[in-house]
C-alpha atoms as a PDB file:
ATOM      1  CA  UNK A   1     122.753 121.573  76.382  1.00  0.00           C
ATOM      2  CA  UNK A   2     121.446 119.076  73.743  1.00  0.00           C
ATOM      3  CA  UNK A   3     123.106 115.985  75.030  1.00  0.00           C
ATOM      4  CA  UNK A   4     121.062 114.669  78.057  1.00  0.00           C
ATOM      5  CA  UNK A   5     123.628 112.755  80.831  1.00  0.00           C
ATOM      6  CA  UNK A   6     122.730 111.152  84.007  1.00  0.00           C
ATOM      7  CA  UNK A   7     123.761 112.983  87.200  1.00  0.00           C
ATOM      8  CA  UNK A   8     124.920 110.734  90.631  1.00  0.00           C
ATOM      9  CA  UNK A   9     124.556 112.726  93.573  1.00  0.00           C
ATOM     10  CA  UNK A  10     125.938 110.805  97.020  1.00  0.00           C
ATOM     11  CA  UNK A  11     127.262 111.711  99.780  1.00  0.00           C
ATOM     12  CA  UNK A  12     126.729 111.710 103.920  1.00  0.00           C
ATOM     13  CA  UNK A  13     123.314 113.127 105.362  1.00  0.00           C
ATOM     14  CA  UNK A  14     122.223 116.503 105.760  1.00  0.00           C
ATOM     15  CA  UNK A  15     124.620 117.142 102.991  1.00  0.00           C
ATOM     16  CA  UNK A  16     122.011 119.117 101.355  1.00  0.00           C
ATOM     17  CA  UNK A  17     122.139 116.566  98.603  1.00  0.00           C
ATOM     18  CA  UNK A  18     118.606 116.674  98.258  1.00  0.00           C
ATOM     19  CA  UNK A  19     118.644 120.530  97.704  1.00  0.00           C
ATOM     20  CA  UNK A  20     121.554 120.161  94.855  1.00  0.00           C
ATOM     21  CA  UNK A  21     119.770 117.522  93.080  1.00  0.00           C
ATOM     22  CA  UNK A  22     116.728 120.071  92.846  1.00  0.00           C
ATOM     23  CA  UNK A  23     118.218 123.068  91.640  1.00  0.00           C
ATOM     24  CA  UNK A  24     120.050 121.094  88.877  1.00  0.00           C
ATOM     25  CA  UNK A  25     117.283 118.997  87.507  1.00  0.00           C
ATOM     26  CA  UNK A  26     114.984 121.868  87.349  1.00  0.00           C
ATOM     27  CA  UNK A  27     117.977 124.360  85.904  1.00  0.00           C
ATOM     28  CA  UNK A  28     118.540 121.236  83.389  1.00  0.00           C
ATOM     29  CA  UNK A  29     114.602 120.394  82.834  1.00  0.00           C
ATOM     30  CA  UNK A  30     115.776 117.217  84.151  1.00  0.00           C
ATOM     31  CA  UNK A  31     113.983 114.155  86.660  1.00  0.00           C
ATOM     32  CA  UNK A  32     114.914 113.821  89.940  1.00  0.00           C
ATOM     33  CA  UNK A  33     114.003 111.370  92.128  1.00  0.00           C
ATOM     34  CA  UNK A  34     115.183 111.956  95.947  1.00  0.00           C
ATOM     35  CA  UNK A  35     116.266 107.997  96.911  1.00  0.00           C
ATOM     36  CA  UNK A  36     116.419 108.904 100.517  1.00  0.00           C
ATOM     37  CA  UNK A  37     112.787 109.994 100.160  1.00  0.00           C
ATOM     38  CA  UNK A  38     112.386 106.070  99.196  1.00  0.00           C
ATOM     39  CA  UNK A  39     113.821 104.861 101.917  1.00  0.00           C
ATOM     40  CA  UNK A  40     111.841 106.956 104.745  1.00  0.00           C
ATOM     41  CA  UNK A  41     108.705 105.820 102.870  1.00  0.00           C
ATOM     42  CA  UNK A  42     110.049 102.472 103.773  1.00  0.00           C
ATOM     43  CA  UNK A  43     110.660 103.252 107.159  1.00  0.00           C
ATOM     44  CA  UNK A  44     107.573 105.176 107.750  1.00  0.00           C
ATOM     45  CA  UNK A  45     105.499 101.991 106.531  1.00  0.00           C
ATOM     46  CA  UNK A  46     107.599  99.619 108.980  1.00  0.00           C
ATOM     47  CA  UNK A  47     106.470 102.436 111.980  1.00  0.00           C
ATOM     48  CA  UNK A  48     102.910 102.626 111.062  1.00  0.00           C
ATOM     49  CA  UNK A  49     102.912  98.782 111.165  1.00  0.00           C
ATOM     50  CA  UNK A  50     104.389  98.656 114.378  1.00  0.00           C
ATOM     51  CA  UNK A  51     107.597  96.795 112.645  1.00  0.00           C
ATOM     52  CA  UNK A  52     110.217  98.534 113.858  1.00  0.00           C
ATOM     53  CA  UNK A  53     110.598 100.805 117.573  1.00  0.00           C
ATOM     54  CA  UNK A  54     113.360 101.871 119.861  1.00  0.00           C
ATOM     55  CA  UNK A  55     114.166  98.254 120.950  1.00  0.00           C
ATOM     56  CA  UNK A  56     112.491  96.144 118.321  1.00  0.00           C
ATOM     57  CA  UNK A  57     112.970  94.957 114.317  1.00  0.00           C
ATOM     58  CA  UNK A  58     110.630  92.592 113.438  1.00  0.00           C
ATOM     59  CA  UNK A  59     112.897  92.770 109.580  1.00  0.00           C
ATOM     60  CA  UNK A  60     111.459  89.279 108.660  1.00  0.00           C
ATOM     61  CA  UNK A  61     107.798  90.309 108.253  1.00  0.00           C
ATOM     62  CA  UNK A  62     108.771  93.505 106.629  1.00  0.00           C
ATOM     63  CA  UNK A  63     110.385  91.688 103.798  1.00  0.00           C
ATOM     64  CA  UNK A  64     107.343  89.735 103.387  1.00  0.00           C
ATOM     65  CA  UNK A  65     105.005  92.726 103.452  1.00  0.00           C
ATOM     66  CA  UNK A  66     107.681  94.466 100.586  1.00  0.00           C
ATOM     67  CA  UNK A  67     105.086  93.565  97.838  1.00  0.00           C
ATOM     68  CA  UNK A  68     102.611  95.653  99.531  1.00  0.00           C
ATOM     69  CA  UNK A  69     104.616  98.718  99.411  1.00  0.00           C
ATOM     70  CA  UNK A  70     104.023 100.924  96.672  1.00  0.00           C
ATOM     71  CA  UNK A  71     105.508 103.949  96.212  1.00  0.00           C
ATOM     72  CA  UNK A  72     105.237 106.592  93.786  1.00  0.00           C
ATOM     73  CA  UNK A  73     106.669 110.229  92.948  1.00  0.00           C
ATOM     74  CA  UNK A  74     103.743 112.523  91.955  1.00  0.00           C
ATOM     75  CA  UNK A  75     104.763 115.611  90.491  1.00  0.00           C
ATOM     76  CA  UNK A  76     103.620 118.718  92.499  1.00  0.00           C
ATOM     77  CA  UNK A  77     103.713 122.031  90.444  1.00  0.00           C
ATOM     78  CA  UNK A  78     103.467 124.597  93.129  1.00  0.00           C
ATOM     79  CA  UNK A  79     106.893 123.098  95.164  1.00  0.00           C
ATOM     80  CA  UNK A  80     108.643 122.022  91.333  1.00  0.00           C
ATOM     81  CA  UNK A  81     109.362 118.672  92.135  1.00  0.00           C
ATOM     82  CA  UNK A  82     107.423 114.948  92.737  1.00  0.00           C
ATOM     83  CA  UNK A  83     106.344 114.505  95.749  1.00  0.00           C
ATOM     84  CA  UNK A  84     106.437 111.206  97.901  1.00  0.00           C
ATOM     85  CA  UNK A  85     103.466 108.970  97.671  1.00  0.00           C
ATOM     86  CA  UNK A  86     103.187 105.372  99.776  1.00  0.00           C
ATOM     87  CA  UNK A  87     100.235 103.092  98.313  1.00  0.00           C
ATOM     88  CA  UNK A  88      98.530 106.211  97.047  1.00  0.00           C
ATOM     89  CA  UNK A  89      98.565 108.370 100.359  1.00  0.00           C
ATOM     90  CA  UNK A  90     101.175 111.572 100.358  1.00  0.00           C
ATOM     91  CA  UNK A  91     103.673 110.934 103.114  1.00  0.00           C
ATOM     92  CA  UNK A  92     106.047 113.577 101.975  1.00  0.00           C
ATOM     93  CA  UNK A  93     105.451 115.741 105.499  1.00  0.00           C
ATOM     94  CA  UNK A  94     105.412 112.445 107.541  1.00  0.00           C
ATOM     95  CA  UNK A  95     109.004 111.098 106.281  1.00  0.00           C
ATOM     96  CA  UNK A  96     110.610 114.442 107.384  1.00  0.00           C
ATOM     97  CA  UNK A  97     110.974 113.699 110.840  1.00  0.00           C
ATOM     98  CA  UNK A  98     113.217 113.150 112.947  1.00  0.00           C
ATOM     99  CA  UNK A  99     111.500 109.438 114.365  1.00  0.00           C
ATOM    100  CA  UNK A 100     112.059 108.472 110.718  1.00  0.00           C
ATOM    101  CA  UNK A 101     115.454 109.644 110.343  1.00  0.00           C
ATOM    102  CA  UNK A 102     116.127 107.666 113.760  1.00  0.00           C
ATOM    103  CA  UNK A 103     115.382 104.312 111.741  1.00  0.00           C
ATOM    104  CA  UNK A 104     116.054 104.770 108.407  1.00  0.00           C
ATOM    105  CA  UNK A 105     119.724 103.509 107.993  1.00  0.00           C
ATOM    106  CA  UNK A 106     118.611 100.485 110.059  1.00  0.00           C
ATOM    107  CA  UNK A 107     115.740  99.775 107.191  1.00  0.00           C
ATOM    108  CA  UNK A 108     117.986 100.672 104.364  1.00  0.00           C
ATOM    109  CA  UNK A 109     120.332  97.879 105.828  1.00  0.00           C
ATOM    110  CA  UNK A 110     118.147  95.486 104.557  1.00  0.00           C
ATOM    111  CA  UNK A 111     119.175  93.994 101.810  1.00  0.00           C
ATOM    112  CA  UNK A 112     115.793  93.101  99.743  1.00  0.00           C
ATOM    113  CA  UNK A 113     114.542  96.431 100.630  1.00  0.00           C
ATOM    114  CA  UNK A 114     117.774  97.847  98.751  1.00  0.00           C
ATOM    115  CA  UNK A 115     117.062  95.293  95.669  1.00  0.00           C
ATOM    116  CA  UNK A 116     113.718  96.550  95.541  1.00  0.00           C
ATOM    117  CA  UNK A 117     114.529 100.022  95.568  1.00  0.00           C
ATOM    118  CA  UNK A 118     117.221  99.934  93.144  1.00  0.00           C
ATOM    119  CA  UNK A 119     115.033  97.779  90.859  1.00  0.00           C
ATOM    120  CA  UNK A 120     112.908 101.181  90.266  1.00  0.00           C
ATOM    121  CA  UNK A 121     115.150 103.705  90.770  1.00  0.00           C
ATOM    122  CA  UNK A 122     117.574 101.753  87.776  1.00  0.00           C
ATOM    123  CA  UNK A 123     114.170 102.047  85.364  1.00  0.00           C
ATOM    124  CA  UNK A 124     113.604 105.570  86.102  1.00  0.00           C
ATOM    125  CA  UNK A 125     117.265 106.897  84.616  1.00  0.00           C
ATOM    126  CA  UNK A 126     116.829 104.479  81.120  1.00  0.00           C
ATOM    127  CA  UNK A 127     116.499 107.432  78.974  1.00  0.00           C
ATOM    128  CA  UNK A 128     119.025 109.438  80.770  1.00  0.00           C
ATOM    129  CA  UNK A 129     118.178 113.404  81.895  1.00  0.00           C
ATOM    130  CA  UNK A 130     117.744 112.371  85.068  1.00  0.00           C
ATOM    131  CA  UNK A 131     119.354 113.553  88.628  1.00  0.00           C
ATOM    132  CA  UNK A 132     119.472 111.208  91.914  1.00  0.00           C
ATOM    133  CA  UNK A 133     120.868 111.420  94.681  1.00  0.00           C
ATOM    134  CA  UNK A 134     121.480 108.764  97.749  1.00  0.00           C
ATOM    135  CA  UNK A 135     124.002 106.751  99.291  1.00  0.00           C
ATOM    136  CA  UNK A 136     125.031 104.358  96.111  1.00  0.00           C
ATOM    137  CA  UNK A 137     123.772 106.200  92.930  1.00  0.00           C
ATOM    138  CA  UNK A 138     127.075 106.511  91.436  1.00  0.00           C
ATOM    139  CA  UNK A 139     128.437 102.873  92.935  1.00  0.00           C
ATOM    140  CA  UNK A 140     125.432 100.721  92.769  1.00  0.00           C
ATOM    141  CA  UNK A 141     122.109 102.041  90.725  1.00  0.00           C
ATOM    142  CA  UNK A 142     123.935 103.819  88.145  1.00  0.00           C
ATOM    143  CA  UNK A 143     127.607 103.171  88.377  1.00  0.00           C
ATOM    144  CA  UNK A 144     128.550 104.523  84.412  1.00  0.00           C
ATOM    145  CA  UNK A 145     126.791 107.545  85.183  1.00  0.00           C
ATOM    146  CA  UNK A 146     128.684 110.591  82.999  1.00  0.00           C
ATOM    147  CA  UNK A 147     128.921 112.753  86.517  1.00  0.00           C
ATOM    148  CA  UNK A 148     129.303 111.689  89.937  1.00  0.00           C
ATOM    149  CA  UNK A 149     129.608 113.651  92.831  1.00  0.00           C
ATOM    150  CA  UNK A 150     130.432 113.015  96.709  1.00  0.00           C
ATOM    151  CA  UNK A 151     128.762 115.543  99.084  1.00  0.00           C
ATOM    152  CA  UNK A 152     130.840 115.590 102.302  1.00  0.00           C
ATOM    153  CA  UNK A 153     131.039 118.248 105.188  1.00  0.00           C
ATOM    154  CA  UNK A 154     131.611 117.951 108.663  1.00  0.00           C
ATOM    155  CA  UNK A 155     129.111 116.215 110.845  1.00  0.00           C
ATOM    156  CA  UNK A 156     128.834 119.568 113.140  1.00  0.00           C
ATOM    157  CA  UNK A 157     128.037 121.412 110.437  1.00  0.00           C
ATOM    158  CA  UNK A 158     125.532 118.901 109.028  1.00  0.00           C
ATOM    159  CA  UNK A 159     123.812 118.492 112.339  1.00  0.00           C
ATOM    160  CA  UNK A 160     123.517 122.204 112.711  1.00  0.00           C
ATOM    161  CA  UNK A 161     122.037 122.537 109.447  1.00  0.00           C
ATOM    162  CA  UNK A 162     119.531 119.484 109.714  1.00  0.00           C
ATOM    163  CA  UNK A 163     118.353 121.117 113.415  1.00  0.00           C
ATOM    164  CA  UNK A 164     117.642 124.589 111.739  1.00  0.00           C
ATOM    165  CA  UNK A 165     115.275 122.851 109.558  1.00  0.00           C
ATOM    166  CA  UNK A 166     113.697 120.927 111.920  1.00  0.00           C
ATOM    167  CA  UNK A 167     113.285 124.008 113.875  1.00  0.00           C
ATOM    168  CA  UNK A 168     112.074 126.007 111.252  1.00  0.00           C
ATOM    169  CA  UNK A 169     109.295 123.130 110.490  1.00  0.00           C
ATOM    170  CA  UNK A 170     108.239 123.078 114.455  1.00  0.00           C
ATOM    171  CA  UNK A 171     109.587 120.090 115.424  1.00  0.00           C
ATOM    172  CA  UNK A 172     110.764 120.208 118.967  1.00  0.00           C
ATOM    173  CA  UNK A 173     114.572 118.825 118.968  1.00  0.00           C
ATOM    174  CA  UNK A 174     117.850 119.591 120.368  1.00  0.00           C
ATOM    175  CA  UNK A 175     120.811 120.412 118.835  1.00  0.00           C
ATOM    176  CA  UNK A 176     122.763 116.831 120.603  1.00  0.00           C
ATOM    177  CA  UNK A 177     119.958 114.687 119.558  1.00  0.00           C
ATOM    178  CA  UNK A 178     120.205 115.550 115.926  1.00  0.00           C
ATOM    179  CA  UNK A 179     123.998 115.700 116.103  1.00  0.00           C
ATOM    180  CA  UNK A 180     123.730 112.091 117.740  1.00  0.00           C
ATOM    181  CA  UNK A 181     121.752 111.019 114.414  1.00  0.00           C
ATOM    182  CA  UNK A 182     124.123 112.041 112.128  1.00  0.00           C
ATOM    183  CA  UNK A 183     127.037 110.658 113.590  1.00  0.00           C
ATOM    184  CA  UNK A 184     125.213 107.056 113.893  1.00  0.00           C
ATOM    185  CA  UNK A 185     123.656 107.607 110.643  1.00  0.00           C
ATOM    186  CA  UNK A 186     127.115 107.877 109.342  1.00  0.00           C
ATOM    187  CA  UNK A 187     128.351 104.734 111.450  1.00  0.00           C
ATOM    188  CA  UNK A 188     125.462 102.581 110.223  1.00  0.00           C
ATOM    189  CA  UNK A 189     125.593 104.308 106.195  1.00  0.00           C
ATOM    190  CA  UNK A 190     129.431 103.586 105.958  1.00  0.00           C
ATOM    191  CA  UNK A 191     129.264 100.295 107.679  1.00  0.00           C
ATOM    192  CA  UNK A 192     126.837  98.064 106.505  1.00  0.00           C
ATOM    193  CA  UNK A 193     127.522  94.854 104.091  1.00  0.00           C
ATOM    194  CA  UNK A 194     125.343  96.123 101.498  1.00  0.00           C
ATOM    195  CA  UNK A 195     126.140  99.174  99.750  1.00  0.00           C
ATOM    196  CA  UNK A 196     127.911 100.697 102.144  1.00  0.00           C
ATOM    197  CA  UNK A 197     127.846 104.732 101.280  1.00  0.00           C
ATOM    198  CA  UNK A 198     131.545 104.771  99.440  1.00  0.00           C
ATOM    199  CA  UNK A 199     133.227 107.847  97.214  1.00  0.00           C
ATOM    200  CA  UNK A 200     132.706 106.057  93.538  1.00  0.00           C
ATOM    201  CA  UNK A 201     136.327 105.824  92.150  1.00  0.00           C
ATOM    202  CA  UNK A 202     135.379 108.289  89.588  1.00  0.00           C
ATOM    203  CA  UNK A 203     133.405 110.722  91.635  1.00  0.00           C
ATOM    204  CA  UNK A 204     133.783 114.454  92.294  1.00  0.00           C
ATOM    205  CA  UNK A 205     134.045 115.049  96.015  1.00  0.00           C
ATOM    206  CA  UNK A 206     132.225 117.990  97.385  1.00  0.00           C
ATOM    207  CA  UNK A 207     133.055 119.631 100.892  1.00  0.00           C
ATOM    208  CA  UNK A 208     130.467 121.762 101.358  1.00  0.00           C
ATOM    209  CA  UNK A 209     131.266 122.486 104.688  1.00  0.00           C
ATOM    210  CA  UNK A 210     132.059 126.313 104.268  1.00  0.00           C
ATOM    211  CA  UNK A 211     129.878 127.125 100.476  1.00  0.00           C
ATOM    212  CA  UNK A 212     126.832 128.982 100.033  1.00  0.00           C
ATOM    213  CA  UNK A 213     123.791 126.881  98.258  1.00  0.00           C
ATOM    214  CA  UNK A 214     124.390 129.778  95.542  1.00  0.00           C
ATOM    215  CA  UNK A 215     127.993 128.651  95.389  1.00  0.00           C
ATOM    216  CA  UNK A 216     127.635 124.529  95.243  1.00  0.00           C
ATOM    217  CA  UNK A 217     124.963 125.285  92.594  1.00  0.00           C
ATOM    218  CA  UNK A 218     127.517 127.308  90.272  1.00  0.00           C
ATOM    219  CA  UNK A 219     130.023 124.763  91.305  1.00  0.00           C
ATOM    220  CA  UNK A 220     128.158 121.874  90.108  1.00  0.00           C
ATOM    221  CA  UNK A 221     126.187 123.203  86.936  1.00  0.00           C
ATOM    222  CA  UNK A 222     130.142 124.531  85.496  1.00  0.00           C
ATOM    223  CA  UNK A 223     131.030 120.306  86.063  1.00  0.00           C
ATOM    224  CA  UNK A 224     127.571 119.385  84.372  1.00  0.00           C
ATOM    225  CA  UNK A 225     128.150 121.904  81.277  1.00  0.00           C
ATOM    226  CA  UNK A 226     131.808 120.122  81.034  1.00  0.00           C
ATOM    227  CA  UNK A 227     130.788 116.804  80.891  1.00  0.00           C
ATOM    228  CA  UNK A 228     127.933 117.675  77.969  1.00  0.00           C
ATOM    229  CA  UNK A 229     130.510 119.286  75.821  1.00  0.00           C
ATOM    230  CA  UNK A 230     133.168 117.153  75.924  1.00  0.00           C
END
């Protein structure tokens, strides 16, 4: 597999779209840069600044502190992927939770946080070998990417899958509260004026509903080898 392509991963959260993009890029020897990962950053920084809470979006003075916000994937050997750094300090732990996931469609709303983000992640895939995934890789930051695929499955089945890991990390949640974020995450993802998380025209849609990792993996590296060789 000479031929080095760019890979669009979207789709709904707790898709496992994250996982995918993981086992691909390190199967292909390709980057991958988690977008969502950007986006908590984001939201992490607007918490720690006291910019956003349950009742409260101060969105104004986030866009001013934007320039402030730098953020960085360092490459971590042991885990086999970059890890997510905000103005030098690893955050990757801290944008896991469920608080952030509570805010983050609300800051990825915001359309000059998008433009910034998209600025950078569009520079990372200019030589190509690269896999992202997000909510508007294939539509927005790389829309003639050579394969695009939609991960969908059923919000249950998400939720039950995002509360197992949350579980499994310690955090104390219930099953209805996470279920209650994915459904509004969906609501606000699908929804808002920018970039709303659409199925690109040209992209392969994934249910992954009632597939084994194993099985999505297989799935997606027979579409990959396609593409390179046609």
């Amino acid at each position: 597999m000479s031929k080095k392509i760019t890979i669009a991963i979207d789709g709904f959260s707790s898709t496992g779209k994250s996982t995918l993009a993981k086992q691909v890029a390190k199967e292909l020897s390709y980057v991958y840069v988690d977008t969502g990962a950007m986006y908590r950053a984001v939201t992490f920084f607007a918490m720690q600044n006291g910019y956003i809470s349950k009742d409260y979006f101060d969105k104004e003075t986030l866009v001013n502190s934007l320039p402030f916000v730098e953020l960085q994937f360092k490459f971590n050997p042991d885990l086999g992927f970059g890890e997510m750094y905000l103005n030098d300090i690893n955050v990757e732990k801290e944008i896991r939770t469920i608080e952030v996931s509570n805010f983050v469609s609300k800051i990825a709303e915001v359309s000059q946080v998008r433009a910034k983000l998209v600025e950078q992640q569009k520079s990372m895939g200019i030589h190509k070998g690269i896999v992202m995934d997000g909510r508007d890789i294939g539509t927005v930051v790389f829309p003639d990417a050579e394969l695009k695929i939609f991960m969908t499955a059923s919000p249950e089945v998400r939720a039950r899958r995002r509360f197992d890991e949350l579980a499994e990390k310690g955090q104390s949640v219930t099953f209805e509260e996470v279920l209650k974020n994915v459904q509004e995450r969906d609501y606000i993802d699908t929804h808002r004026e920018d970039s709303p998380l659409v199925k690109a025209t040209d992209a392969i849609e994934l249910d992954n509903s009632s597939l084994t990792r194993e099985e999505q993996f297989q799935k997606v590296l027979e579409l990959v080898e396609e593409v390179i060789n046609q």
